[in-house]
C-alpha atoms as a PDB file:
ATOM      1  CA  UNK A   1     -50.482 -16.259  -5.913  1.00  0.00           C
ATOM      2  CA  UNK A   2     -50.246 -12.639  -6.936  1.00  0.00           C
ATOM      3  CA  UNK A   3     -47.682 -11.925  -4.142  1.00  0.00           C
ATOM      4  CA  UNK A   4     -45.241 -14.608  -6.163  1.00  0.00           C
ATOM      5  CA  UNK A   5     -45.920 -13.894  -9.282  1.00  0.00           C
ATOM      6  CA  UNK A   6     -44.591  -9.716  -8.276  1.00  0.00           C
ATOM      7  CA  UNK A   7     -41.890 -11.505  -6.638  1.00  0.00           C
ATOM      8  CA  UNK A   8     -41.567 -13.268  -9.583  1.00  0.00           C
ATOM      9  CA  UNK A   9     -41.641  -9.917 -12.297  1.00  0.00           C
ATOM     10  CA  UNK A  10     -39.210  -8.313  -9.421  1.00  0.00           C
ATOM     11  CA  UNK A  11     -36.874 -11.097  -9.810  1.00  0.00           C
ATOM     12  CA  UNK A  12     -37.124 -11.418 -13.412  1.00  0.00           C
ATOM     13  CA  UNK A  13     -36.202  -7.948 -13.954  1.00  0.00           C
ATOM     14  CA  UNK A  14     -33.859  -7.467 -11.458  1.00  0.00           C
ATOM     15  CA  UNK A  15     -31.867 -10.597 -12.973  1.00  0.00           C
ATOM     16  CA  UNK A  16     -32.006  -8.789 -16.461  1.00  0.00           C
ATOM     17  CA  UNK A  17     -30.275  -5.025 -15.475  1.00  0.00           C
ATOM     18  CA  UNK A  18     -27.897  -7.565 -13.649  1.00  0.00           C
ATOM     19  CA  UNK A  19     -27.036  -9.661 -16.192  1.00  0.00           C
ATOM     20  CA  UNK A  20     -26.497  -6.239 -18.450  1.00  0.00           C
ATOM     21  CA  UNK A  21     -24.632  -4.431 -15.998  1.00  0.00           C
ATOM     22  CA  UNK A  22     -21.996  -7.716 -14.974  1.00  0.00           C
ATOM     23  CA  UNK A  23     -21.474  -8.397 -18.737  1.00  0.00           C
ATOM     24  CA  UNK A  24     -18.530  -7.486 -18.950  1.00  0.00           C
ATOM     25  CA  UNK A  25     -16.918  -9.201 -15.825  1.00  0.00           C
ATOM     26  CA  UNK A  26     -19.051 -12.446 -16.347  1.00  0.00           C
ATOM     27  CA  UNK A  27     -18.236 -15.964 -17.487  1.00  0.00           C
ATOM     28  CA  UNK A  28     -20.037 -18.732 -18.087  1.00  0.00           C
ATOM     29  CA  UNK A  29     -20.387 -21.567 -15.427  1.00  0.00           C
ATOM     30  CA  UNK A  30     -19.949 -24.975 -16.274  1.00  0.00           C
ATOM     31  CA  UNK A  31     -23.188 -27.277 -17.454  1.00  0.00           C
ATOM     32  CA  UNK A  32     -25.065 -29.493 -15.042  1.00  0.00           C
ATOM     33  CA  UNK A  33     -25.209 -32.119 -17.654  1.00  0.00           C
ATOM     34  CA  UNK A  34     -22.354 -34.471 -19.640  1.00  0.00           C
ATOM     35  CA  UNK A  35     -21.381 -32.597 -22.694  1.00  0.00           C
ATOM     36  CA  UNK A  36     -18.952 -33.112 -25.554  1.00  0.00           C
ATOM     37  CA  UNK A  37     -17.195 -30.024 -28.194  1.00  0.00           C
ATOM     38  CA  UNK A  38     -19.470 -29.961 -31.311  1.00  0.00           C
ATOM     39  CA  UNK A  39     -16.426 -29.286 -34.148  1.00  0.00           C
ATOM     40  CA  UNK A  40     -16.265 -25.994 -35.660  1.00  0.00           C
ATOM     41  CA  UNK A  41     -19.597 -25.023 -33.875  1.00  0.00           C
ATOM     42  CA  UNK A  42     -20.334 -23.139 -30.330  1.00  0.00           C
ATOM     43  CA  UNK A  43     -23.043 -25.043 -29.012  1.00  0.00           C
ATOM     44  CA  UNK A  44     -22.207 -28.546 -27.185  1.00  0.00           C
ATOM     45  CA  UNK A  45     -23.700 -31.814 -27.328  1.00  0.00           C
ATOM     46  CA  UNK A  46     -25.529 -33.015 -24.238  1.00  0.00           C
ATOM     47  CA  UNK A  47     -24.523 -36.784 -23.431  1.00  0.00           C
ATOM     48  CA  UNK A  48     -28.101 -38.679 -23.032  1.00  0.00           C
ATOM     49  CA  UNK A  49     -27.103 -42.447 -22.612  1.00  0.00           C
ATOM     50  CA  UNK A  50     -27.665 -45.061 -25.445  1.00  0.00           C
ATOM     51  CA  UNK A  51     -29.216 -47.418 -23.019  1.00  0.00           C
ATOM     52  CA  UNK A  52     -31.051 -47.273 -19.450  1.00  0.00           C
ATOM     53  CA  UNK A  53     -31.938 -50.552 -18.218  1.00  0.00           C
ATOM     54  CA  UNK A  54     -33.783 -52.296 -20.529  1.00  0.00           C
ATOM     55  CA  UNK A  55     -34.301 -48.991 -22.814  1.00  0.00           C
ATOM     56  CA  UNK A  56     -32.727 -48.986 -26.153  1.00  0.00           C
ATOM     57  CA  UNK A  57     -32.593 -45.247 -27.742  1.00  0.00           C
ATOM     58  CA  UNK A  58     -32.288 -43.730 -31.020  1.00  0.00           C
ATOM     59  CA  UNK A  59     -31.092 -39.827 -31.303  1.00  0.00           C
ATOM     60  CA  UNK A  60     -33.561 -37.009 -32.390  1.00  0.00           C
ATOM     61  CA  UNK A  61     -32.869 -34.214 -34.689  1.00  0.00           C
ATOM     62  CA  UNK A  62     -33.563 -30.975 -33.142  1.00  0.00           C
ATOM     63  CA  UNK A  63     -36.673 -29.111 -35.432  1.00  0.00           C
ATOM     64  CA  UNK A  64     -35.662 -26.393 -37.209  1.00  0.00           C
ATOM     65  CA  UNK A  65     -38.265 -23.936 -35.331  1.00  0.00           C
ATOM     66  CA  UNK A  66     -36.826 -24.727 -31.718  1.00  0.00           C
ATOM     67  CA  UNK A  67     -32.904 -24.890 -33.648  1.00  0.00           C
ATOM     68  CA  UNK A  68     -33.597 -21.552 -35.227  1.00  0.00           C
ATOM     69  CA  UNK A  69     -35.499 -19.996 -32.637  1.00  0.00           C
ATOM     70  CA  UNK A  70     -33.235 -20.202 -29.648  1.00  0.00           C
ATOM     71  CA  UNK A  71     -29.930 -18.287 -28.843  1.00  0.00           C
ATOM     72  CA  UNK A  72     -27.295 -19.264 -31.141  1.00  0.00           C
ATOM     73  CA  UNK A  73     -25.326 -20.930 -28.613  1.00  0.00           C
ATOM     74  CA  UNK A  74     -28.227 -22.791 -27.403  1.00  0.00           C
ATOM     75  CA  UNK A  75     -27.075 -26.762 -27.151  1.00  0.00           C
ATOM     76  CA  UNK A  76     -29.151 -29.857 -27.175  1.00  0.00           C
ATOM     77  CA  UNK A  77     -29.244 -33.435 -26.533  1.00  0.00           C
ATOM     78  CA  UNK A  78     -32.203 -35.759 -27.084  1.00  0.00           C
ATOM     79  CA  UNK A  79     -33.106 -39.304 -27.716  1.00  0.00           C
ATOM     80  CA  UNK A  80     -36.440 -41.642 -27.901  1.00  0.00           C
ATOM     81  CA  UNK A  81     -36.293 -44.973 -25.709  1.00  0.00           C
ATOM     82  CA  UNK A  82     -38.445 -47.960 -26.206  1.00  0.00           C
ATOM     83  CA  UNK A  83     -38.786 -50.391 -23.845  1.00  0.00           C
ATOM     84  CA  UNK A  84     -39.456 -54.451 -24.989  1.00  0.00           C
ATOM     85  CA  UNK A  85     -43.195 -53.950 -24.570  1.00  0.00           C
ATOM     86  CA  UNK A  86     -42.651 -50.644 -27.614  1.00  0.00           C
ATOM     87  CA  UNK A  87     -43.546 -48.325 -24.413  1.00  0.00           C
ATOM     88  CA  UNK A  88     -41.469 -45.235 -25.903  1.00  0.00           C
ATOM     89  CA  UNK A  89     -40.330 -42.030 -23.898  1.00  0.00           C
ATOM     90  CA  UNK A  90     -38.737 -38.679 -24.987  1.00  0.00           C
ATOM     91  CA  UNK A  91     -35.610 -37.636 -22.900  1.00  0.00           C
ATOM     92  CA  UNK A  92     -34.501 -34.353 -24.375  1.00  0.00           C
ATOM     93  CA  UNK A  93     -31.969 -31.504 -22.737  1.00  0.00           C
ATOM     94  CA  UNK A  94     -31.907 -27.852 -23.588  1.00  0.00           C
ATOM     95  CA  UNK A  95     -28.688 -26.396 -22.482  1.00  0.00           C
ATOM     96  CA  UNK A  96     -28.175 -22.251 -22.022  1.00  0.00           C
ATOM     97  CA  UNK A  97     -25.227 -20.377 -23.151  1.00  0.00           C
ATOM     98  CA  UNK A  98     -25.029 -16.577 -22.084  1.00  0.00           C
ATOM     99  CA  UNK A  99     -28.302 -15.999 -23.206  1.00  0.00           C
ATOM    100  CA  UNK A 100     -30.867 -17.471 -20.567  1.00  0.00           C
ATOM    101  CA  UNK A 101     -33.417 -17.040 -22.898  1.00  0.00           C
ATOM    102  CA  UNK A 102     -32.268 -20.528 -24.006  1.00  0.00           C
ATOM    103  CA  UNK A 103     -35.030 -21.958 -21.210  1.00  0.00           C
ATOM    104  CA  UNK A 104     -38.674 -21.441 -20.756  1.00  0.00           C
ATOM    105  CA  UNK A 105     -41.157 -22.906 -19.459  1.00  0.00           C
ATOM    106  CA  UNK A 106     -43.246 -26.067 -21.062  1.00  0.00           C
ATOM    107  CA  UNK A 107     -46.812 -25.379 -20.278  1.00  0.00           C
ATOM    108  CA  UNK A 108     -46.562 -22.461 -23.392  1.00  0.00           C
ATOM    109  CA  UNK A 109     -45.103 -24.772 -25.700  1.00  0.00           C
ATOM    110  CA  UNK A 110     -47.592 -27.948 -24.378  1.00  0.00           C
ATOM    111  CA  UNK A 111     -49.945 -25.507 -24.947  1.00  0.00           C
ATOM    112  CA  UNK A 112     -49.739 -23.965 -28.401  1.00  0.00           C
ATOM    113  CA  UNK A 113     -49.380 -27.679 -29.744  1.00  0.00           C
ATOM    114  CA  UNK A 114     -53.030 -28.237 -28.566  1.00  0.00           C
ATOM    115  CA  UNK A 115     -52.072 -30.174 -25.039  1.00  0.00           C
ATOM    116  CA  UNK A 116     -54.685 -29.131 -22.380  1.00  0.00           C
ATOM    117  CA  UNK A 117     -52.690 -29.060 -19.025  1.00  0.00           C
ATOM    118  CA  UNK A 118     -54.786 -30.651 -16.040  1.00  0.00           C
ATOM    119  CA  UNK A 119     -53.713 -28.650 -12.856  1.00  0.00           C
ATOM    120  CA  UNK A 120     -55.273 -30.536 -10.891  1.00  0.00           C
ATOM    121  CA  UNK A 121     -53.142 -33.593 -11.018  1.00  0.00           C
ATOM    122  CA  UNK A 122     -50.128 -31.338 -11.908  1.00  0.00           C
ATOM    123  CA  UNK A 123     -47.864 -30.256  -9.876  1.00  0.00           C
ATOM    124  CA  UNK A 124     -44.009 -30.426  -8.196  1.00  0.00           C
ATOM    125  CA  UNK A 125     -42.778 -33.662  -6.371  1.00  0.00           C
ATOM    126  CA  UNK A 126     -39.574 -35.221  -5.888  1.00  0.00           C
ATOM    127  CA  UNK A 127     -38.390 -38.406  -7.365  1.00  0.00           C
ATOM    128  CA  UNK A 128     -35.922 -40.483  -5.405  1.00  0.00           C
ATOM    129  CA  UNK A 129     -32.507 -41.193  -6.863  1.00  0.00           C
ATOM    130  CA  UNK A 130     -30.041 -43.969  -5.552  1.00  0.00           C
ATOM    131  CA  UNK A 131     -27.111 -43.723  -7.154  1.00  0.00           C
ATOM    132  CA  UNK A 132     -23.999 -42.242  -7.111  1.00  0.00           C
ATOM    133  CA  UNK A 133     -26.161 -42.350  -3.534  1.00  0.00           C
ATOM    134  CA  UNK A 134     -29.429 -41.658  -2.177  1.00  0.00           C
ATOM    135  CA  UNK A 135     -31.360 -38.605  -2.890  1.00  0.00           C
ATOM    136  CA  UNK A 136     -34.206 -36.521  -3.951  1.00  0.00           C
ATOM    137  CA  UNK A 137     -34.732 -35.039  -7.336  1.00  0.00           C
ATOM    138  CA  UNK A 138     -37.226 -31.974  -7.519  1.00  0.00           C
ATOM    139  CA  UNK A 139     -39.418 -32.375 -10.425  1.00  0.00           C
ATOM    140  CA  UNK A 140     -42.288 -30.547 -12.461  1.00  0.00           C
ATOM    141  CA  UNK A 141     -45.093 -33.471 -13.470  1.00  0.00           C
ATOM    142  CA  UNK A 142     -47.871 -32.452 -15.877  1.00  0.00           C
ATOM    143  CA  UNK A 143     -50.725 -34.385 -17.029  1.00  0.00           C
ATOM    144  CA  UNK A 144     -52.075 -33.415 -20.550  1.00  0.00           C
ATOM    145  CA  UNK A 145     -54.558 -34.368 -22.743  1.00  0.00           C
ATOM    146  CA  UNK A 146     -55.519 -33.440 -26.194  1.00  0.00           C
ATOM    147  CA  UNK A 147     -57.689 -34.924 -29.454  1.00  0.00           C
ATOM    148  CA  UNK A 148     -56.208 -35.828 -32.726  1.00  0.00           C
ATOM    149  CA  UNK A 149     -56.990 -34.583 -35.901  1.00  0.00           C
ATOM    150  CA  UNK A 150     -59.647 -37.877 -36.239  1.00  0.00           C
ATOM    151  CA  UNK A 151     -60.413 -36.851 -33.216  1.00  0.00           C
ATOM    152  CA  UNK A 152     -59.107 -39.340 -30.709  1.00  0.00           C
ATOM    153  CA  UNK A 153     -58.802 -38.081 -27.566  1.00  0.00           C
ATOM    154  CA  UNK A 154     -54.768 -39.027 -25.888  1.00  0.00           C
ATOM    155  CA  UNK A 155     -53.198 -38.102 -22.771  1.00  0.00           C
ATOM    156  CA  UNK A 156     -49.500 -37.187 -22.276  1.00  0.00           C
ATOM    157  CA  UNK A 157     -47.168 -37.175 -19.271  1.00  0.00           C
ATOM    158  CA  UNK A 158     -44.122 -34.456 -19.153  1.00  0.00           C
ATOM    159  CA  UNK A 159     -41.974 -34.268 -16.127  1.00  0.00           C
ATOM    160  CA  UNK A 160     -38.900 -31.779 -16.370  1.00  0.00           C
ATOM    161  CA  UNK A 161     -36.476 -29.826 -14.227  1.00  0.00           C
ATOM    162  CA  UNK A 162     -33.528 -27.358 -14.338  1.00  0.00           C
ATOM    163  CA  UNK A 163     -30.062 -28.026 -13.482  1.00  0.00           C
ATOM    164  CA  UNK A 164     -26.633 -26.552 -12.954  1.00  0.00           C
ATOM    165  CA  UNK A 165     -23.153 -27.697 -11.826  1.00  0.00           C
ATOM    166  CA  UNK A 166     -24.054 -26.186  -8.463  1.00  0.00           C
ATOM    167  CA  UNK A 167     -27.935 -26.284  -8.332  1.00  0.00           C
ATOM    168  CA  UNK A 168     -31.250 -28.157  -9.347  1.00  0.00           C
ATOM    169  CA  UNK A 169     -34.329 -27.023  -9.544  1.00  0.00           C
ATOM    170  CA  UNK A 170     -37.889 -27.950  -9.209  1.00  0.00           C
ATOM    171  CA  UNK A 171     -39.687 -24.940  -9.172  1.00  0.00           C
ATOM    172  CA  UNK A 172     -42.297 -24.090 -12.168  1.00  0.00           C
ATOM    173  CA  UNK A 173     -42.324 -20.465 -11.465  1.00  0.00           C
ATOM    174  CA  UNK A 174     -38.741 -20.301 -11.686  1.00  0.00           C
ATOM    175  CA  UNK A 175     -37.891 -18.302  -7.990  1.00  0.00           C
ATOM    176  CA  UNK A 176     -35.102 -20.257  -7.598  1.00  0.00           C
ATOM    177  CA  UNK A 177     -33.354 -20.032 -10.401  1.00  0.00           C
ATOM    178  CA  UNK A 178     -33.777 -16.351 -10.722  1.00  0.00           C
ATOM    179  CA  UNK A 179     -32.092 -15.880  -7.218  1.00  0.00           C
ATOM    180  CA  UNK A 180     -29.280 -18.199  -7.039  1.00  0.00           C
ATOM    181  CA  UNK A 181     -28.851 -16.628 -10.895  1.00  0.00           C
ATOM    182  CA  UNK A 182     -28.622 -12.875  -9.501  1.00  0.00           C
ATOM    183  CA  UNK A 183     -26.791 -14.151  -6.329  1.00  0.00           C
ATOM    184  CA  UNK A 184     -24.189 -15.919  -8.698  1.00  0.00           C
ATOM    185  CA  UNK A 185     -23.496 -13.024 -10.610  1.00  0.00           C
ATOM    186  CA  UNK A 186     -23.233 -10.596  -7.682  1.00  0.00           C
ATOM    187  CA  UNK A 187     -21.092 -12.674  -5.501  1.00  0.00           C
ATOM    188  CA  UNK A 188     -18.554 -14.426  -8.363  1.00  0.00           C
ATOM    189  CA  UNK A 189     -18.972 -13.007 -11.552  1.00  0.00           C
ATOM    190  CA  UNK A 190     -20.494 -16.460 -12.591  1.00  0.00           C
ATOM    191  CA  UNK A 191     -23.452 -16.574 -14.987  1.00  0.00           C
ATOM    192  CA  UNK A 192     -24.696 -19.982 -13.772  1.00  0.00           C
ATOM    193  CA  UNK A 193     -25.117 -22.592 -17.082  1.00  0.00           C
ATOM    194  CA  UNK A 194     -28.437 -23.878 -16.773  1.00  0.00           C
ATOM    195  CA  UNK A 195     -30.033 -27.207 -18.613  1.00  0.00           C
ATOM    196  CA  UNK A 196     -33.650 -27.862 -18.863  1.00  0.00           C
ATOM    197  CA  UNK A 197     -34.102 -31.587 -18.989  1.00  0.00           C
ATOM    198  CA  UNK A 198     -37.986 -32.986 -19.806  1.00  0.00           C
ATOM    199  CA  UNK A 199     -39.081 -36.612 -20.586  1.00  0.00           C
ATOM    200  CA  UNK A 200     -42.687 -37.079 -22.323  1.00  0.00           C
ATOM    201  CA  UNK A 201     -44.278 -39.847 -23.012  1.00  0.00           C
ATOM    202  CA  UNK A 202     -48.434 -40.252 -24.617  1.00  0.00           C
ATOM    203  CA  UNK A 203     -50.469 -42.732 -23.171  1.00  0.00           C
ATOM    204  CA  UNK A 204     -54.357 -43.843 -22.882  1.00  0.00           C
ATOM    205  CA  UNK A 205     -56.646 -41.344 -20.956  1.00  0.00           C
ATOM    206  CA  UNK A 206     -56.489 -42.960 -17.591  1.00  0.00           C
ATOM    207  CA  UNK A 207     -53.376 -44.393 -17.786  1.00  0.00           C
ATOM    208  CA  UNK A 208     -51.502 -41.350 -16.837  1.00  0.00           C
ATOM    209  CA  UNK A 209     -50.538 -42.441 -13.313  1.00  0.00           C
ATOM    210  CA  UNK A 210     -49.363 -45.433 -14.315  1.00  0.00           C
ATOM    211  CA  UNK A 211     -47.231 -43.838 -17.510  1.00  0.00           C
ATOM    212  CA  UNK A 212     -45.847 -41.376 -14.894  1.00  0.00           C
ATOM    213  CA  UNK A 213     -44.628 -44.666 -12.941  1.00  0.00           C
ATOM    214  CA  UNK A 214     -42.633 -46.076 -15.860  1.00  0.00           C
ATOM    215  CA  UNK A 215     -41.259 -42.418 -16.558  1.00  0.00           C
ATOM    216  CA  UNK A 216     -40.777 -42.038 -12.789  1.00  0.00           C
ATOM    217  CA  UNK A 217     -38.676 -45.537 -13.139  1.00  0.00           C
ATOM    218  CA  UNK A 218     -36.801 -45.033 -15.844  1.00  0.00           C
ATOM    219  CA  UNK A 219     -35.398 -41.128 -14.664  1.00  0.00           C
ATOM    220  CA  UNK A 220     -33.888 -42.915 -11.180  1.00  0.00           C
ATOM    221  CA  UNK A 221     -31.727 -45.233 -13.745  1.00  0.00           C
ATOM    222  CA  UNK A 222     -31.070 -42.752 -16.722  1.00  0.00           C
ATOM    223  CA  UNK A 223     -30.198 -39.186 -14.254  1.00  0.00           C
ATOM    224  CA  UNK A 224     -26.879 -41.158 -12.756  1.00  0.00           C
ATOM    225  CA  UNK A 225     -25.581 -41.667 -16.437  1.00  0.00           C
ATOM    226  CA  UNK A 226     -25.837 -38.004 -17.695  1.00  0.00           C
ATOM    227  CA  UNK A 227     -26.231 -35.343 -14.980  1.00  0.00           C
ATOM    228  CA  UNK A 228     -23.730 -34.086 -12.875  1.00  0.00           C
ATOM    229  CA  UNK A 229     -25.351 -32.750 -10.164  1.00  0.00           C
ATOM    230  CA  UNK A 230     -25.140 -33.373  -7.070  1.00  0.00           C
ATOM    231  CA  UNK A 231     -21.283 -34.624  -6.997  1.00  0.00           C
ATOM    232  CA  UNK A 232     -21.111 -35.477  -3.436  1.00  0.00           C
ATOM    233  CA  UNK A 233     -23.079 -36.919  -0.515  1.00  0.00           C
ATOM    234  CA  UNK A 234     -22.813 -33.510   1.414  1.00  0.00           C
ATOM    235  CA  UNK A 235     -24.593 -31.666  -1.288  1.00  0.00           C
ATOM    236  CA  UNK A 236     -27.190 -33.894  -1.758  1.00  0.00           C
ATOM    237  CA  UNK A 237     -28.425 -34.037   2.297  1.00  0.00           C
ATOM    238  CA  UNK A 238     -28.170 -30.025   1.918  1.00  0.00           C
ATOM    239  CA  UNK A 239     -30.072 -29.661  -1.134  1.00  0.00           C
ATOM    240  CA  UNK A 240     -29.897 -26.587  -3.175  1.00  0.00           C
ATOM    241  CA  UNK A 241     -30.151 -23.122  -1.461  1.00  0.00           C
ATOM    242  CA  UNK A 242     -33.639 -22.901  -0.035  1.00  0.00           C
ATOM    243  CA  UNK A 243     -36.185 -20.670  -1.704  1.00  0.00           C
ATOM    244  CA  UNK A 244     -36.714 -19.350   1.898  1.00  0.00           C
ATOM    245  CA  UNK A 245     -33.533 -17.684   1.105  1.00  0.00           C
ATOM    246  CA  UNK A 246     -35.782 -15.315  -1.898  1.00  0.00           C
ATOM    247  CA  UNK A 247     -35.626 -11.917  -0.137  1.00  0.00           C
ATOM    248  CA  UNK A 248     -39.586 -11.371   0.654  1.00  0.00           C
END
């Protein structure tokens, strides 16, 4: 664990003088996600479908601490689904500009709002996706739980991932990214346009599993209607670039 997390600070940092130094030359790749212009502002909208099988969705106003708090040219998309049974789900998208900062990870937000994070039954899977064709999605799943304020004790689910126009990624420590970020750069110039997508829904302690079933469910119908990547067959079987690839 220590020898990834200094390959982790080595990465980190190296990205950083990179990003400084390539400023100049740099542009910005295209997003992962479906996105529309936002008139007379620089941030886009991410596209998050209306409907996903039998989901209907309302849209959710971004707080003013995360709106205020992230690059200005930070963009966002995110809606609440409810199924016929009321079973309700948060699908939300945080989209970088040139300022990676845009992302982070969950478990500090989770965290300060008073979730306790079980490692245990956390951790990184994949979730099978069939359409436009068959493949896996790498995905972060974390099972929380936290009391109320009447103390009532409530768990949570929260799976997320990262993805570009050229990459996704499933990786909580964030190796990946950091690589194929610095390798971008170095080889075309391009600053690689991240998204962080999560969907959370609260359940009944103990009913986690079963929560993360429904969630698991409705991401293989909702990802074909609003991400991009993979766009064809061939990159799906070859996957993103391996972390294998991370010089040791």
């Amino acid at each position: 664990m220590l020898l990834l997390t200094g390959v982790a600070l080595c990465l980190i940092a190296g990205t950083n003088v990179l990003l400084v130094r390539t400023g100049a030359r740099q542009h910005l790749g295209a997003p992962g996600v479906k996105t529309h212009p936002i008139p007379g502002s620089i941030r886009l909208q991410a596209d998050l479908p209306e409907r996903v099988g039998n989901y209907t969705s309302e849209p959710l106003a971004v707080d003013d601490v995360t709106f205020n708090g992230l690059p200005a040219d930070t963009s966002f998309g995110m809606r609440r689904y409810k199924g016929p049974d009321d079973f309700t789900m948060d699908l939300r998208v945080v989209l970088m500009g040139h300022d990676r900062t845009s992302l982070h990870r969950p478990q500090f937000c989770l965290t300060g709002q008073g979730w306790r994070i079980d490692d245990v039954a956390s951790g990184e899977l994949k979730i099978q996706v069939k359409r436009p064709f068959n493949y896996e999605l790498p995905v972060i799943k974390l099972f929380t739980r936290m009391n109320t304020p009447d103390n009532k004790a409530i768990s949570g689910v929260y799976v997320y991932w990262y993805v570009a126009d050229d990459a996704v990624s499933g990786s909580a420590l964030g190796l990946e990214r950091m690589w194929w970020i610095a390798r971008e750069l170095v080889s075309t110039g391009v600053l690689q346009r991240w998204a962080y997508v999560s969907c959370f829904a609260s359940c009944a302690p103990g009913q986690e599993q079963a929560t993360f079933e429904r969630i698991k469910g409705f991401i293989t119908e909702a990802v074909p209607q609003f991400q991009l990547y993979p766009r064809d067959k061939t990159a799906a079987m070859a996957g993103s670039p391996s972390l294998a690839s991370v010089p040791q």
